[in-house]
C-alpha atoms as a PDB file:
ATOM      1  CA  UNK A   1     150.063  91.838 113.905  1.00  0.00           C
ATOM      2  CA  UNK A   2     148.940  90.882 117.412  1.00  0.00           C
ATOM      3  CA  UNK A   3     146.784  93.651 119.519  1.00  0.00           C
ATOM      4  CA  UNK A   4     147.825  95.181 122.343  1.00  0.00           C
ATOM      5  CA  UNK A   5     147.063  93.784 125.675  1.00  0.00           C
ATOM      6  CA  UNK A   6     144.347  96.201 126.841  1.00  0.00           C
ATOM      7  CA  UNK A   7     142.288  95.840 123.185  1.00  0.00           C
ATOM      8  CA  UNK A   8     139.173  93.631 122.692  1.00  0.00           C
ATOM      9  CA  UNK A   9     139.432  93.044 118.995  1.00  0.00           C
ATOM     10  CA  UNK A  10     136.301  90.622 118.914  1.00  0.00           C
ATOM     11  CA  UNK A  11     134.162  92.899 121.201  1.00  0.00           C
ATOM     12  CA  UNK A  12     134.991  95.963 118.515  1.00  0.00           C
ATOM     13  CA  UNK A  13     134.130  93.944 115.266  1.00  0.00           C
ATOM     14  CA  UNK A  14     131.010  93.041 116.769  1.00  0.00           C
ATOM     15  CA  UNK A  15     129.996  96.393 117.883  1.00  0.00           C
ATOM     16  CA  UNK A  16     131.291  98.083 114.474  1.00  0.00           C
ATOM     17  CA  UNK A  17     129.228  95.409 112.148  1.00  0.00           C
ATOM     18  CA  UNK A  18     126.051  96.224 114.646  1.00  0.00           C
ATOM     19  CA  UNK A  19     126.255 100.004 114.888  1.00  0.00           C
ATOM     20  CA  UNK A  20     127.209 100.043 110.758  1.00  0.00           C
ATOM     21  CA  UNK A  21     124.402 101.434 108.671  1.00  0.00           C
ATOM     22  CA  UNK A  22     126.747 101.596 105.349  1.00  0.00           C
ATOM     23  CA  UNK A  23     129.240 100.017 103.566  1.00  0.00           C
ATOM     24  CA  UNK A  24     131.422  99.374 100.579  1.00  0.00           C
ATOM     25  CA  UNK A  25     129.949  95.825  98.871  1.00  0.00           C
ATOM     26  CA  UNK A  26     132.638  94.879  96.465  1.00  0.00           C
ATOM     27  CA  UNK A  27     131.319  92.145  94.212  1.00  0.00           C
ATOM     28  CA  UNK A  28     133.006  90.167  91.017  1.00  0.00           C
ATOM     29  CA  UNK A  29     131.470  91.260  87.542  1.00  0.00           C
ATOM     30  CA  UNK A  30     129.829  88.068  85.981  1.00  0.00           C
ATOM     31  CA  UNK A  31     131.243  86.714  83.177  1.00  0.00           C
ATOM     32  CA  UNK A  32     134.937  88.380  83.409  1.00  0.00           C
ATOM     33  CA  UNK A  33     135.584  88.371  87.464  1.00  0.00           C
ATOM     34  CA  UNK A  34     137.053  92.097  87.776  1.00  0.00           C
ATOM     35  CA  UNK A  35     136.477  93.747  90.875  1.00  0.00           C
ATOM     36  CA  UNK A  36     133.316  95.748  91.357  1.00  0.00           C
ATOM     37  CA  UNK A  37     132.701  97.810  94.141  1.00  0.00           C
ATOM     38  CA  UNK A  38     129.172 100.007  95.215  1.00  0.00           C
ATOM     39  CA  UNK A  39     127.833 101.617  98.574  1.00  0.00           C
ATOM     40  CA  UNK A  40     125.000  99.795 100.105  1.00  0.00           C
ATOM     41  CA  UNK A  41     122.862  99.897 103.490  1.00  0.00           C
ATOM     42  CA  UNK A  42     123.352  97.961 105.924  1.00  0.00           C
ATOM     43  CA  UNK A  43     121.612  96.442 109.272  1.00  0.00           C
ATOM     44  CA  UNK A  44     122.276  93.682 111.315  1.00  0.00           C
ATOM     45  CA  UNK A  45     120.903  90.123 112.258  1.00  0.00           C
ATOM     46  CA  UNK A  46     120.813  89.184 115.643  1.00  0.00           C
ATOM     47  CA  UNK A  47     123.753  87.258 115.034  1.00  0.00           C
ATOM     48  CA  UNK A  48     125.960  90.136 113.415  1.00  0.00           C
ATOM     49  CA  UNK A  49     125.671  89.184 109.963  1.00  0.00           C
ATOM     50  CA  UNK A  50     125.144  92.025 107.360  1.00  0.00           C
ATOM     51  CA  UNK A  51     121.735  92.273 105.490  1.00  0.00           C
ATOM     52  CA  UNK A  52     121.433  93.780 102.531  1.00  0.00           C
ATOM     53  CA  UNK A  53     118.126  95.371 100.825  1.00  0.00           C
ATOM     54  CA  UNK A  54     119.126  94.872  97.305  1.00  0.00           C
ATOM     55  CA  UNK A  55     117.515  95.403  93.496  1.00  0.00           C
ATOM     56  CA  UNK A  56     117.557  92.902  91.094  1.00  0.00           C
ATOM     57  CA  UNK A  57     118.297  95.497  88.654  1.00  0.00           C
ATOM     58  CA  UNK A  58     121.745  96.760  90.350  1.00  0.00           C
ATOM     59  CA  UNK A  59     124.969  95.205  88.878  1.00  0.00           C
ATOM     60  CA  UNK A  60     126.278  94.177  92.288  1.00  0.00           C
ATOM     61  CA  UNK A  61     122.734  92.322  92.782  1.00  0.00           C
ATOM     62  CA  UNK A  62     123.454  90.454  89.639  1.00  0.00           C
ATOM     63  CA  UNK A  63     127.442  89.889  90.686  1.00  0.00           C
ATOM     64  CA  UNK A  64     125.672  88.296  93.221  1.00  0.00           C
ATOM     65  CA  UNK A  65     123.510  85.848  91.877  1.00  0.00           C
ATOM     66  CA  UNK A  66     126.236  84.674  89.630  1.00  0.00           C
ATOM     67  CA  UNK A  67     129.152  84.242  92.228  1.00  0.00           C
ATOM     68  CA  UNK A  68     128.298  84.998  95.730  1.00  0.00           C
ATOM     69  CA  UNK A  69     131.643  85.960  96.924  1.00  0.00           C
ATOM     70  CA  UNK A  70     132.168  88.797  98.425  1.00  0.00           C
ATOM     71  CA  UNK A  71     134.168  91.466 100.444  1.00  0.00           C
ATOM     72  CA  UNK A  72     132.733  94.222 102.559  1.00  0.00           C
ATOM     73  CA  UNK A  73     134.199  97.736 104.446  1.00  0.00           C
ATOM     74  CA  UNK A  74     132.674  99.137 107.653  1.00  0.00           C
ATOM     75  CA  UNK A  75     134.091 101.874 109.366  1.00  0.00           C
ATOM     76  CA  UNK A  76     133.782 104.416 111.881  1.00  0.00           C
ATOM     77  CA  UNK A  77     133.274 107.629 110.020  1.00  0.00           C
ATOM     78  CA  UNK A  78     135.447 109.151 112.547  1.00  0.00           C
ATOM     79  CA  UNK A  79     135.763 113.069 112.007  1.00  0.00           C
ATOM     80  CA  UNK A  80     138.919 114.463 110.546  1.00  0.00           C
ATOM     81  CA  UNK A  81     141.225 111.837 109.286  1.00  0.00           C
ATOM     82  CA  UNK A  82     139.004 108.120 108.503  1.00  0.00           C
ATOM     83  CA  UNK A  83     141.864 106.196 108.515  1.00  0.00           C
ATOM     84  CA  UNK A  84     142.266 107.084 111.771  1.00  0.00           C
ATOM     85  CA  UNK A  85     139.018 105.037 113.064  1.00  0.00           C
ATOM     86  CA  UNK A  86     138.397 101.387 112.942  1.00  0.00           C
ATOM     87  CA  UNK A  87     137.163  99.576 109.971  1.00  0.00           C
ATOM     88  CA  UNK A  88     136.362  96.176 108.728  1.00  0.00           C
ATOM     89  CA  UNK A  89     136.777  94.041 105.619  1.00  0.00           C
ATOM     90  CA  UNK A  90     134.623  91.283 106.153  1.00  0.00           C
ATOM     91  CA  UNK A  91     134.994  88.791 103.685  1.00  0.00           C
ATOM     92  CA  UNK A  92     132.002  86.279 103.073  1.00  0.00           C
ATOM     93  CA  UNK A  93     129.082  84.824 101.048  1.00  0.00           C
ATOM     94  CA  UNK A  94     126.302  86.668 100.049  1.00  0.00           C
ATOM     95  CA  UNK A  95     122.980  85.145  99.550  1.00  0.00           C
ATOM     96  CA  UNK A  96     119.711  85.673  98.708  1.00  0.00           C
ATOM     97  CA  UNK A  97     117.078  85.208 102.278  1.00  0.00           C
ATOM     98  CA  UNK A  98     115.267  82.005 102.743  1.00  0.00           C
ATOM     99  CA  UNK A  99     111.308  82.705 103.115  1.00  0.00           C
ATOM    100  CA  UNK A 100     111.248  81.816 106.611  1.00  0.00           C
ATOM    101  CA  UNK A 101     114.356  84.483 107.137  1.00  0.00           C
ATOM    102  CA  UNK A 102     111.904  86.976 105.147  1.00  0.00           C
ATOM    103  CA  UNK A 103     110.237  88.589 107.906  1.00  0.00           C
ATOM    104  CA  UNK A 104     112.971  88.893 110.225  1.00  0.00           C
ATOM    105  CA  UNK A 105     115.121  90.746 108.063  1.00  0.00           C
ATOM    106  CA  UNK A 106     112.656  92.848 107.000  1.00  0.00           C
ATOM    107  CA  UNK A 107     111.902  94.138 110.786  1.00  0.00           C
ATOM    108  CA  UNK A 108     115.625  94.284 111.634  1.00  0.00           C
ATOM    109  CA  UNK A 109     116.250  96.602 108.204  1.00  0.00           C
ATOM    110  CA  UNK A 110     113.572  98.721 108.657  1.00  0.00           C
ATOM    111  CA  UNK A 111     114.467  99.510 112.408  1.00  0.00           C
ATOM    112  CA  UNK A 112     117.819 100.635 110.750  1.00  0.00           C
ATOM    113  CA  UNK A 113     116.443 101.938 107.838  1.00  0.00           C
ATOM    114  CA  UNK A 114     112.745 103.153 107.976  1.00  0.00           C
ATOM    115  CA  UNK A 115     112.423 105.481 104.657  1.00  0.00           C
ATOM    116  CA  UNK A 116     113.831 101.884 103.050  1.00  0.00           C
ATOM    117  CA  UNK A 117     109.670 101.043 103.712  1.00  0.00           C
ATOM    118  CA  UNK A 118     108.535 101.556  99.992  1.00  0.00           C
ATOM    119  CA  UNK A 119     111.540  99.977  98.835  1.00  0.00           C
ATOM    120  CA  UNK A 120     110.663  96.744 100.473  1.00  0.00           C
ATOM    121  CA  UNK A 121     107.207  96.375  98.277  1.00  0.00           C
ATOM    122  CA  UNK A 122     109.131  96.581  95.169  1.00  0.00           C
ATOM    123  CA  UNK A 123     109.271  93.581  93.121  1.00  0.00           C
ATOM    124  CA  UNK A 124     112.584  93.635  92.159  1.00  0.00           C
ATOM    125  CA  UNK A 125     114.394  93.921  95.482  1.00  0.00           C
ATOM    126  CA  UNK A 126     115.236  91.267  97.642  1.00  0.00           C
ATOM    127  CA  UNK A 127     116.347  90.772 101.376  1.00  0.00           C
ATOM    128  CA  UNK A 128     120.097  88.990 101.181  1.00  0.00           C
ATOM    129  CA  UNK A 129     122.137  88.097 104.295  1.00  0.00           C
ATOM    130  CA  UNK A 130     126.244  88.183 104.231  1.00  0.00           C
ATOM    131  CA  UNK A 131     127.556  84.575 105.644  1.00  0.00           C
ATOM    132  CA  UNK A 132     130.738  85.775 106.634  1.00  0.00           C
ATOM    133  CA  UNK A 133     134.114  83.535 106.301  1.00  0.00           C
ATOM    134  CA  UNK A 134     136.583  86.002 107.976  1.00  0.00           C
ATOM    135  CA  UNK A 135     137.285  89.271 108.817  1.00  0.00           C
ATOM    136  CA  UNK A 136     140.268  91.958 108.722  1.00  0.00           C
ATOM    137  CA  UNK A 137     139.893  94.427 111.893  1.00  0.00           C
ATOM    138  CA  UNK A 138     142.278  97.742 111.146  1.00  0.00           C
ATOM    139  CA  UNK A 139     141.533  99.867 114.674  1.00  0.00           C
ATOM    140  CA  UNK A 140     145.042 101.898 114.996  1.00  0.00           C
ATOM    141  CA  UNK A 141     148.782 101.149 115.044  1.00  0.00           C
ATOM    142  CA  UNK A 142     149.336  97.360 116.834  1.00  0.00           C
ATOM    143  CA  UNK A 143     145.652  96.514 116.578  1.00  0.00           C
ATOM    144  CA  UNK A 144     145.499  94.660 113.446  1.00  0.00           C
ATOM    145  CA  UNK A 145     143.735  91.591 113.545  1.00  0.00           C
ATOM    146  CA  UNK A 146     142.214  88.556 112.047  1.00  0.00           C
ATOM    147  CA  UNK A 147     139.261  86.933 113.251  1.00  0.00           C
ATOM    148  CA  UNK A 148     136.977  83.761 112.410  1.00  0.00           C
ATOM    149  CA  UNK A 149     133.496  84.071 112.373  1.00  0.00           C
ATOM    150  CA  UNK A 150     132.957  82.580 115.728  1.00  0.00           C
ATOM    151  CA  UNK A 151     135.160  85.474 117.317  1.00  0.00           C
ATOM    152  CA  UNK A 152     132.769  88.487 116.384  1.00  0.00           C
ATOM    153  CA  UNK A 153     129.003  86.354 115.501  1.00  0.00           C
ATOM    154  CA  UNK A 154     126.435  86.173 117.987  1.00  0.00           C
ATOM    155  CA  UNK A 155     125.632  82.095 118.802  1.00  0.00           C
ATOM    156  CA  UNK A 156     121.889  82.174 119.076  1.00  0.00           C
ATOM    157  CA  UNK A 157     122.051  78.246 120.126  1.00  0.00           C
ATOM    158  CA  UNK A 158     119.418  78.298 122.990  1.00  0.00           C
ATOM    159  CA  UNK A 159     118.285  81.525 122.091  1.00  0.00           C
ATOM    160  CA  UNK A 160     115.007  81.106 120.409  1.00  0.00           C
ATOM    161  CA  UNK A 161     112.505  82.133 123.367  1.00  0.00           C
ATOM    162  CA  UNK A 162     114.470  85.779 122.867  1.00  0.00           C
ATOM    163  CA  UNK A 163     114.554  85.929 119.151  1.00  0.00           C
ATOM    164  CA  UNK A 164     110.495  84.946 119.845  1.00  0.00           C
ATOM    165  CA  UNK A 165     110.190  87.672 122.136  1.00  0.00           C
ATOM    166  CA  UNK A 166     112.294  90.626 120.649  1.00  0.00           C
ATOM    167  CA  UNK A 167     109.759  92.369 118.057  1.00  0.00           C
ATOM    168  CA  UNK A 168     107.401  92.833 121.178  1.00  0.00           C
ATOM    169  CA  UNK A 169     110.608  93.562 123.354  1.00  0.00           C
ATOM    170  CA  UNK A 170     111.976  96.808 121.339  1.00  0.00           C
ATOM    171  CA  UNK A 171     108.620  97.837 120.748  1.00  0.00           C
ATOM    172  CA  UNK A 172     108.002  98.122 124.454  1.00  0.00           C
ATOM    173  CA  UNK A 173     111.391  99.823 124.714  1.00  0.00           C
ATOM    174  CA  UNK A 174     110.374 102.368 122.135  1.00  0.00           C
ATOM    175  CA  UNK A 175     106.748 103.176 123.141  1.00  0.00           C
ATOM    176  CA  UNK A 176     107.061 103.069 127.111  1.00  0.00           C
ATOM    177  CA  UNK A 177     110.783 103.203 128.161  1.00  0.00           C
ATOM    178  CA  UNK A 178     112.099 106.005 126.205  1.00  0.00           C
ATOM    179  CA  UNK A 179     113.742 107.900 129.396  1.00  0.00           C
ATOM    180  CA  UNK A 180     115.689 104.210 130.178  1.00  0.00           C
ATOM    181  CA  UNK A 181     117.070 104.221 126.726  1.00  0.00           C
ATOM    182  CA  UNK A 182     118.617 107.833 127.084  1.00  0.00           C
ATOM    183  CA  UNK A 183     120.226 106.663 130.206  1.00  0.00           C
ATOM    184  CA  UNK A 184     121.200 103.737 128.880  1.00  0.00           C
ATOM    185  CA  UNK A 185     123.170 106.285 125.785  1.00  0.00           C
ATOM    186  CA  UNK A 186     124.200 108.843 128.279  1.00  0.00           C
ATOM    187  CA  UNK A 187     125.129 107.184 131.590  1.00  0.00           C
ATOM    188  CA  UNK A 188     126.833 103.617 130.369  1.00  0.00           C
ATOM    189  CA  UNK A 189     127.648 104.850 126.848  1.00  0.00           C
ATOM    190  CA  UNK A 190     128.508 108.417 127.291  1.00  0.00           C
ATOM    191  CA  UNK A 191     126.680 109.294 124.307  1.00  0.00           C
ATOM    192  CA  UNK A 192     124.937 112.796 124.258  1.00  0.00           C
ATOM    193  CA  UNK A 193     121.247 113.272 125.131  1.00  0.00           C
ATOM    194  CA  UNK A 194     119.174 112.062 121.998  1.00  0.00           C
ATOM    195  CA  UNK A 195     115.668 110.758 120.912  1.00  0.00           C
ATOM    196  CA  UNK A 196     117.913 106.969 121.355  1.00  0.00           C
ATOM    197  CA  UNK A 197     115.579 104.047 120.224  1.00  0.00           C
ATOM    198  CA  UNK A 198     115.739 100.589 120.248  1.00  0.00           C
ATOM    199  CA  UNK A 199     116.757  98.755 117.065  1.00  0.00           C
ATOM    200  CA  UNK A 200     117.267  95.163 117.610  1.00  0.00           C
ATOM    201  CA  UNK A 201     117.900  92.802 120.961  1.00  0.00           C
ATOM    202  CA  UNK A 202     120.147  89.099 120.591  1.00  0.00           C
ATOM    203  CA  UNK A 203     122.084  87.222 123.748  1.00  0.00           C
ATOM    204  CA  UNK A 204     124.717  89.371 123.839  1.00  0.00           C
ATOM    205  CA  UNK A 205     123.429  93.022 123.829  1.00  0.00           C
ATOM    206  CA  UNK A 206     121.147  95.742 122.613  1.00  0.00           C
ATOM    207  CA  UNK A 207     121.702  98.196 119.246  1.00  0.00           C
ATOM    208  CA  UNK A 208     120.472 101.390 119.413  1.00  0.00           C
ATOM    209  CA  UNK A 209     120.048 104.570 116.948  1.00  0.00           C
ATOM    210  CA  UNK A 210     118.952 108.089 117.034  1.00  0.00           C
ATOM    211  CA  UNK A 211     118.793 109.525 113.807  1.00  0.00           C
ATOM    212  CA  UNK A 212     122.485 108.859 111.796  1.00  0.00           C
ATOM    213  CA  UNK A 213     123.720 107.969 115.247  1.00  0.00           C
ATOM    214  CA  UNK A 214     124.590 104.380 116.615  1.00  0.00           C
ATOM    215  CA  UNK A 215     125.155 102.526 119.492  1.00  0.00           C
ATOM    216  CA  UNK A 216     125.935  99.684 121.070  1.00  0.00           C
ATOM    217  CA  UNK A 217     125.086  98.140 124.366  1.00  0.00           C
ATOM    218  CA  UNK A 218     127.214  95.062 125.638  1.00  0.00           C
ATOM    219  CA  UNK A 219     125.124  93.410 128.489  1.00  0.00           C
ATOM    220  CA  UNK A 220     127.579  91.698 131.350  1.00  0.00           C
ATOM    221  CA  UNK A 221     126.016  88.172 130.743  1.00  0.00           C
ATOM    222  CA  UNK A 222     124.332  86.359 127.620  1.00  0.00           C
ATOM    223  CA  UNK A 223     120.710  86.410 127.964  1.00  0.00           C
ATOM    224  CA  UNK A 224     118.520  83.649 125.918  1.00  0.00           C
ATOM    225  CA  UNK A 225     114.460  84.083 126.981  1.00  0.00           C
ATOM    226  CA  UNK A 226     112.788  87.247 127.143  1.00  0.00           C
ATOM    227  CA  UNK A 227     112.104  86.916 130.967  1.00  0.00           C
ATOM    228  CA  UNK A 228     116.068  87.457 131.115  1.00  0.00           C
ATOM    229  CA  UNK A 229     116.070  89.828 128.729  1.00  0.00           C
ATOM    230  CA  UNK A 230     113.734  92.270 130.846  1.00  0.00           C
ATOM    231  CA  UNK A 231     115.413  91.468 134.328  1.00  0.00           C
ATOM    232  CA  UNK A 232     118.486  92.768 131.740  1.00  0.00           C
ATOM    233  CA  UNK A 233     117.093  95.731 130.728  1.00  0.00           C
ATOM    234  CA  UNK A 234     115.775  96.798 134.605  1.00  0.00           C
ATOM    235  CA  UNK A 235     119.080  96.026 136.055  1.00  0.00           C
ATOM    236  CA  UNK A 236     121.080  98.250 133.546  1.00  0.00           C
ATOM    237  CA  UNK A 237     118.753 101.018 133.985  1.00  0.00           C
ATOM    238  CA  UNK A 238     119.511 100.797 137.822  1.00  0.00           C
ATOM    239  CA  UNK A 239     123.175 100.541 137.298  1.00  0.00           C
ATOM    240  CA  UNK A 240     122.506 103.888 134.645  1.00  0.00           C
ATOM    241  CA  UNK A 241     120.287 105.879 137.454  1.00  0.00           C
ATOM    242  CA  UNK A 242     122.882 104.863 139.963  1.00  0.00           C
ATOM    243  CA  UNK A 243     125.572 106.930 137.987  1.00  0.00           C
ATOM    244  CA  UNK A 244     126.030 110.405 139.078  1.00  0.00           C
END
């Protein structure tokens, strides 16, 4: 089904898989292939993919490791009726981090996810990253949609001097610009007044949480070195003061 002229299906899967803190993981059960499904946290990469905080022990960890094909559900948690918000079945490959991946994923989760701390020092559990293949976006009558990876991922090509420069970036954010980030929620977003913090920077916009609560904040152009990233940051505060 094709969307309707005034929806931006791409911009809404990427915001969804960003601002998503939980999800149904459904796996396939080693050695037969039936369907297994489980509820799992979530956070997000800088390029949108899902990362997962996972035990060794759980079934759908050892799914996993045996066939790492696998479908996931996001939605909005809408009040009233859910199947009257958006949601996502992204369908992908789960895998297991690389080293080098290690410590970015573990700052990105625990930005989401901060109680997950202890977890993280546990033998048995392991950071693992969702490549997706495709994804089914369900937002509403006439807005049913398929789209490739490429439609709702992040590119990070040429985007290493910001990926550098983030951990010291949302840090900044969260110790010194506190007042920006609530007018960033309540004058672009039209969120309510909230302790908002920053959980993650990449090219193509900022994430942001207070407590269950998620947002997320498009910027008008891609930004790829932390110099641009700042200038970013100043010049949507402006345009957020500006606003009566």
């Amino acid at each position: 089904m094709q969307p309707t002229s005034d929806f931006n299906a791409a911009r809404l899967a990427r915001s969804l898989l960003r601002r998503s803190r939980q999800g149904a993981l459904a796996t396939l059960m080693a050695g037969s292939g039936d369907p297994y499904c489980s509820l799992v946290n979530l956070a997000a990469h800088p390029d949108g993919s899902p990362i997962l905080l996972i035990s060794r022990l759980a079934l759908h960890t050892k799914n996993i490791l045996a066939d790492g094909r696998v479908s996931l559900m996001v939605d909005e948690r809408v009040e009233g009726d859910p199947l009257e918000g958006a949601r996502i079945m992204l369908a992908g490959r789960a895998e297991e981090a690389a080293e080098a991946e290690t410590e970015l994923l573990r700052r990105r989760y625990l930005s989401a996810h901060p109680s997950a701390e202890a977890f993280v020092e546990f033998k048995d559990f392991s950071f693992f990253l969702i490549r997706p293949t495709g994804a089914h976006l369900v937002a509403g009558f006439g807005r049913i949609v398929d789209l490739k990876p490429e439609q709702f991922l992040t590119d990070l090509g040429g985007a290493a001097a910001l990926l550098e420069a983030e951990a010291g970036a949302v840090a900044h954010m969260n110790d010194d610009h506190r007042e920006a980030m609530n007018l960033y929620a309540t004058r672009l977003l039209g969120a309510d007044s909230a302790d908002w913090i920053c959980t993650g920077c990449d090219p193509d916009g900022m994430d942001m949480q207070a407590d269950r609560k998620t947002l997320r904040l498009d910027f008008p152009e891609r930004v790829t070195t932390g110099t641009e990233l700042r200038k970013m940051l100043v010049r949507l505060a402006d345009e957020a003061r500006a606003k009566s």
